[in-house]
Protein backbone atom coordinates (compact mmCIF):
# COMPACT_ATOMS: atom_id res chain seq x y z
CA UNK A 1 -27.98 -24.14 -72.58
CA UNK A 2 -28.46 -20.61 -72.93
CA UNK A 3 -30.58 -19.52 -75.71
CA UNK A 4 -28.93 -18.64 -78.80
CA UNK A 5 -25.28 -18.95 -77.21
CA UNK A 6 -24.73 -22.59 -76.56
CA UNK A 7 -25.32 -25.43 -79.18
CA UNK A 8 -26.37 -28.97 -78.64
CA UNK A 9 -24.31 -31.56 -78.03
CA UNK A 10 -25.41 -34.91 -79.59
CA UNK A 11 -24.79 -38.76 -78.39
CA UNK A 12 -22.18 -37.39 -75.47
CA UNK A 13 -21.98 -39.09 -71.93
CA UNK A 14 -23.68 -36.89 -69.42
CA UNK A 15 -23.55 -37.46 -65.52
CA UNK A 16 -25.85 -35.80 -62.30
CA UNK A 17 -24.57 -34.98 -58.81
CA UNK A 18 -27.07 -34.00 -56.60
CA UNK A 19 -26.04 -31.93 -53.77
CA UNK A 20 -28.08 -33.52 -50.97
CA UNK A 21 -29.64 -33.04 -47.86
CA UNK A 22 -26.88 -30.34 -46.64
CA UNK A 23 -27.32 -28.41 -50.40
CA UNK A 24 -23.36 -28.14 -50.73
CA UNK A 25 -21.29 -29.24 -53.45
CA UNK A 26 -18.70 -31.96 -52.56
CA UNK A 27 -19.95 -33.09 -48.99
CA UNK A 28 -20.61 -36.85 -47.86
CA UNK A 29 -24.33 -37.03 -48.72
CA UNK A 30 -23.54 -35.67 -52.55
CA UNK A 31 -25.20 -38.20 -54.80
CA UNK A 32 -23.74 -39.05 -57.93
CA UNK A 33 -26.49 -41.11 -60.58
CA UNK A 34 -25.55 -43.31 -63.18
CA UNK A 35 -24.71 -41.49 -66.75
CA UNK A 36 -26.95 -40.87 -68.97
CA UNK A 37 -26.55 -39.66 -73.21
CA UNK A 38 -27.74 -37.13 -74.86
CA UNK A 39 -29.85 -37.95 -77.64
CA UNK A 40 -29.39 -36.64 -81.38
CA UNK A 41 -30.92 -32.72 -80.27
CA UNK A 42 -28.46 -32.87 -77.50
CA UNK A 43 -31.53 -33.13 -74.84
CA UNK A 44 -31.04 -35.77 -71.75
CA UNK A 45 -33.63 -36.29 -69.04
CA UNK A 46 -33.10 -37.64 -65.32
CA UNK A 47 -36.73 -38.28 -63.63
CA UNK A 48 -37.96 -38.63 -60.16
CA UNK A 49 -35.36 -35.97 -58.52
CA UNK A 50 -35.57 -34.57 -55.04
CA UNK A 51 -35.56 -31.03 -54.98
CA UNK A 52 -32.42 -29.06 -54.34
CA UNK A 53 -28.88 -28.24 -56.03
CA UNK A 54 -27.56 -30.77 -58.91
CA UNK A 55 -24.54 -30.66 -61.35
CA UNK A 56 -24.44 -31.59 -65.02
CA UNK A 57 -20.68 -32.76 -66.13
CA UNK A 58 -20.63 -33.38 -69.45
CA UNK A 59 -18.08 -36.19 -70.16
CA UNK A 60 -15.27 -34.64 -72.17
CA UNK A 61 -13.36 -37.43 -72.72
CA UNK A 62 -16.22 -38.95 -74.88
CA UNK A 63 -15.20 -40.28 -78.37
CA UNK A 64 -18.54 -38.14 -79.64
CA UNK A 65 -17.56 -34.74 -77.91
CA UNK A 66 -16.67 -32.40 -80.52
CA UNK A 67 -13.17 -31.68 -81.09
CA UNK A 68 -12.38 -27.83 -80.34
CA UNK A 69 -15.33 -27.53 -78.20
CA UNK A 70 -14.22 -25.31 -74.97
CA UNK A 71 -15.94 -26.00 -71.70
CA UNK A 72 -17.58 -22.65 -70.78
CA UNK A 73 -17.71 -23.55 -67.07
């Protein structure tokens, strides 16, 4: 979230990909964990990470996305 540009989203389905050993997006050793929620200030939390590159896809499809929001990425 940037500060004072993007607003919270609340109770949505989020999901981490980290990039692995190679650091590349969308190679064999890319590890996906299982999805997490945000809670009601939007804020999720995934502990015990190895350093490196990871991806945040927030699950559009989910009944508590808000309708009209536009994916900024």
């Amino acid at each position: 979230m940037l500060a004072g540009q993007d607003q919270p989203i609340p109770n949505v389905t989020v999901t981490l990909t980290w990039f692995g050993f190679d650091n590349a997006s969308g190679t064999a050793d890319d590890v996906t964990y299982p999805a997490d929620s945000t809670d009601a200030a939007g804020v999720y939390v995934f502990g015990g990470l190895a350093p490196g590159s990871y991806r945040v896809d927030v699950d559009t499809a989910d009944p508590q996305f808000p309708v009209g929001l536009i994916d900024s990425t």
